[in-house]
C-alpha atoms as a PDB file:
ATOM      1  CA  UNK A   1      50.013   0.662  32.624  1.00  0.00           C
ATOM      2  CA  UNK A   2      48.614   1.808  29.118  1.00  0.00           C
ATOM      3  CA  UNK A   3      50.228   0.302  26.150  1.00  0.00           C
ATOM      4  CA  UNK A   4      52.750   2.232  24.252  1.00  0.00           C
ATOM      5  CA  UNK A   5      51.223   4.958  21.323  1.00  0.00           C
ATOM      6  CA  UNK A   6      54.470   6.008  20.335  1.00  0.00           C
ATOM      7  CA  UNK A   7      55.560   3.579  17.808  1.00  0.00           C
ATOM      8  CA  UNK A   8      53.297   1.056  16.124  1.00  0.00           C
ATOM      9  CA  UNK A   9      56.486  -1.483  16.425  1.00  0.00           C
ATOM     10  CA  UNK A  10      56.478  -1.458  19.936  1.00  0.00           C
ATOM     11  CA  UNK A  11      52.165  -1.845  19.565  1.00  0.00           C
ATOM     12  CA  UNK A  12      52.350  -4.716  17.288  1.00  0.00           C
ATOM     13  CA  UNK A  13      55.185  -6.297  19.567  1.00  0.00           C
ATOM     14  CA  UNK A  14      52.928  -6.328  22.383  1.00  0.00           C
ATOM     15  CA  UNK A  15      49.344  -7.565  20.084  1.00  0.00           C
ATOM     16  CA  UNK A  16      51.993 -10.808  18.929  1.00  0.00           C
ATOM     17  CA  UNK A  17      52.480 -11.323  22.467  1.00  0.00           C
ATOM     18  CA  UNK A  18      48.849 -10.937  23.499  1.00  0.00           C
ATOM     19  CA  UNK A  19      47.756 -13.417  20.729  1.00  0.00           C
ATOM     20  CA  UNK A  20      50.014 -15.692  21.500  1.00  0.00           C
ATOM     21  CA  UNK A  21      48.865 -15.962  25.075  1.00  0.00           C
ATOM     22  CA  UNK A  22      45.440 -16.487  23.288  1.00  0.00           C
ATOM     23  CA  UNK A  23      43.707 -18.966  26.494  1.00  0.00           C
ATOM     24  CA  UNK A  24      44.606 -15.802  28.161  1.00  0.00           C
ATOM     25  CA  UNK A  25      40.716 -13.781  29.886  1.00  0.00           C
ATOM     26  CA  UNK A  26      41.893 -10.914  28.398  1.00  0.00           C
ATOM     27  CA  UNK A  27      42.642 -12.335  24.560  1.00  0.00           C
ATOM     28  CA  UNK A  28      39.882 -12.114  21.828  1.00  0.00           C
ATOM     29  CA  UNK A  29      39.481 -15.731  21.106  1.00  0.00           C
ATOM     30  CA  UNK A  30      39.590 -14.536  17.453  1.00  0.00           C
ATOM     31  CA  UNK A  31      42.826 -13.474  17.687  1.00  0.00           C
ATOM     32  CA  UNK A  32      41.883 -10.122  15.506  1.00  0.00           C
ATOM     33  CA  UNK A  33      40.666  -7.157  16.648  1.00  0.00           C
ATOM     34  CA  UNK A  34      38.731  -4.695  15.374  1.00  0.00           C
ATOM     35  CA  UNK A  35      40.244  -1.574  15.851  1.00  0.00           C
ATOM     36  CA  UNK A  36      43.405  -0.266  17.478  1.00  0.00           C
ATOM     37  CA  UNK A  37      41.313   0.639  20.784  1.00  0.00           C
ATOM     38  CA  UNK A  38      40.183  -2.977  21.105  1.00  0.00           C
ATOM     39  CA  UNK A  39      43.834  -4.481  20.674  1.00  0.00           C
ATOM     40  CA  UNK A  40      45.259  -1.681  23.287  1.00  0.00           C
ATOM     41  CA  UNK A  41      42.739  -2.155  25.727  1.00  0.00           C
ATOM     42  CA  UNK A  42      43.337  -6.257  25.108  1.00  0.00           C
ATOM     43  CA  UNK A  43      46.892  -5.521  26.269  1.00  0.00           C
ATOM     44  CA  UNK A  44      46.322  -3.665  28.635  1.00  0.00           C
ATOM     45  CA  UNK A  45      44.560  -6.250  30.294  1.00  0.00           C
ATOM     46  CA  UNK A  46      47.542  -9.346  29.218  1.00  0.00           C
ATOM     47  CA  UNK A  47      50.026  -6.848  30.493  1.00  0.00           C
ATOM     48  CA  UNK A  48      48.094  -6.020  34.174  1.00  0.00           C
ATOM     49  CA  UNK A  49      47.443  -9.953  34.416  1.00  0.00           C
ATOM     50  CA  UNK A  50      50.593 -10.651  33.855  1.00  0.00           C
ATOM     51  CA  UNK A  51      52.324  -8.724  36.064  1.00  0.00           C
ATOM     52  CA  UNK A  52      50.106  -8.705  39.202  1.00  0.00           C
ATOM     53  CA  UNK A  53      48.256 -12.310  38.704  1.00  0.00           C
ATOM     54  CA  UNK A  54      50.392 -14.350  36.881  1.00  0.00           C
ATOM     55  CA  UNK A  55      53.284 -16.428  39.540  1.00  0.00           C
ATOM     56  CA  UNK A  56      56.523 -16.327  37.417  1.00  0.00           C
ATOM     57  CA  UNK A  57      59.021 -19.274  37.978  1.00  0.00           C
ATOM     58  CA  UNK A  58      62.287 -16.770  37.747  1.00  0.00           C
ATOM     59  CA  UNK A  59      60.571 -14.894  40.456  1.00  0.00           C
ATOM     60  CA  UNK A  60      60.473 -17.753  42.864  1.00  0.00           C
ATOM     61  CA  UNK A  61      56.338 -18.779  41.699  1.00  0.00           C
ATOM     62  CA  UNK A  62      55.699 -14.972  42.949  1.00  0.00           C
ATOM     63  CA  UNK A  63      54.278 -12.195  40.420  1.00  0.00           C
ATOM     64  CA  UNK A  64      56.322  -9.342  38.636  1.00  0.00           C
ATOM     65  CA  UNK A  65      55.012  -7.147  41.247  1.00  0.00           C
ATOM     66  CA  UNK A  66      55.306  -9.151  44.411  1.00  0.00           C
ATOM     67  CA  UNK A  67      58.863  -9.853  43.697  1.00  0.00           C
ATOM     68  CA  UNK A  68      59.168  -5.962  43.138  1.00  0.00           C
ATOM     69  CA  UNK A  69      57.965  -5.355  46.022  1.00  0.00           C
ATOM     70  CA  UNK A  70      59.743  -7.615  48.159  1.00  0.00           C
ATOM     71  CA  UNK A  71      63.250  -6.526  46.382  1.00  0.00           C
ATOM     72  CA  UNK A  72      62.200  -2.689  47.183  1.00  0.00           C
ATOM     73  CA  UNK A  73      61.616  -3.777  50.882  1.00  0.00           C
ATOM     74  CA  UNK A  74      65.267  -5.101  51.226  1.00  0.00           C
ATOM     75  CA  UNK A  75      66.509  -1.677  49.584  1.00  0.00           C
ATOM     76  CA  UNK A  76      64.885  -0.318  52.268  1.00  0.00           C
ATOM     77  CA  UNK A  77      66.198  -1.960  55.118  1.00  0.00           C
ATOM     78  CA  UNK A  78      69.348  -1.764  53.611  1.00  0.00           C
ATOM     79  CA  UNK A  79      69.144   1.846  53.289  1.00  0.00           C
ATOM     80  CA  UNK A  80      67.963   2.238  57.314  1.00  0.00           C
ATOM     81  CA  UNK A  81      71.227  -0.006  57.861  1.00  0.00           C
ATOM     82  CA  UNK A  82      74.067   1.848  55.628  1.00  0.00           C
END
């Protein structure tokens, strides 16, 4: 998923997020970046990590993704059943 270009509100949204998460591999230790490539590519990194690596409590300890997943499977079956 690439970080939004369309609106530097939504960009800067997502850096305050990414700094704040600053322990984070993907975080400049810094906390600045140098250009706008450097802070996108950052969060694209925060956002991939924390969406497929990350276990979320809310989720029941499972990622974004593997809670997608799952979810999508029971639509499935559902579907096949209805």
């Amino acid at each position: 998923m690439k970080a939004s270009t369309n609106t530097s509100t939504t960009l800067l949204g997502k850096l305050k997020i990414t700094q704040t998460y600053a322990s984070n591999k993907c975080a400049k230790k810094s906390g600045h970046y140098l250009n706008l490539d450097e802070a996108r590519t950052s969060i694209d990194c925060w956002i991939e990590q924390y969406n497929h690596d990350r276990p979320h409590r809310g989720v029941g300890n499972r990622t974004p993704r593997e809670a997608f997943l799952a979810f999508q499977g029971v639509l499935k079956n559902e579907a096949l059943t209805a």
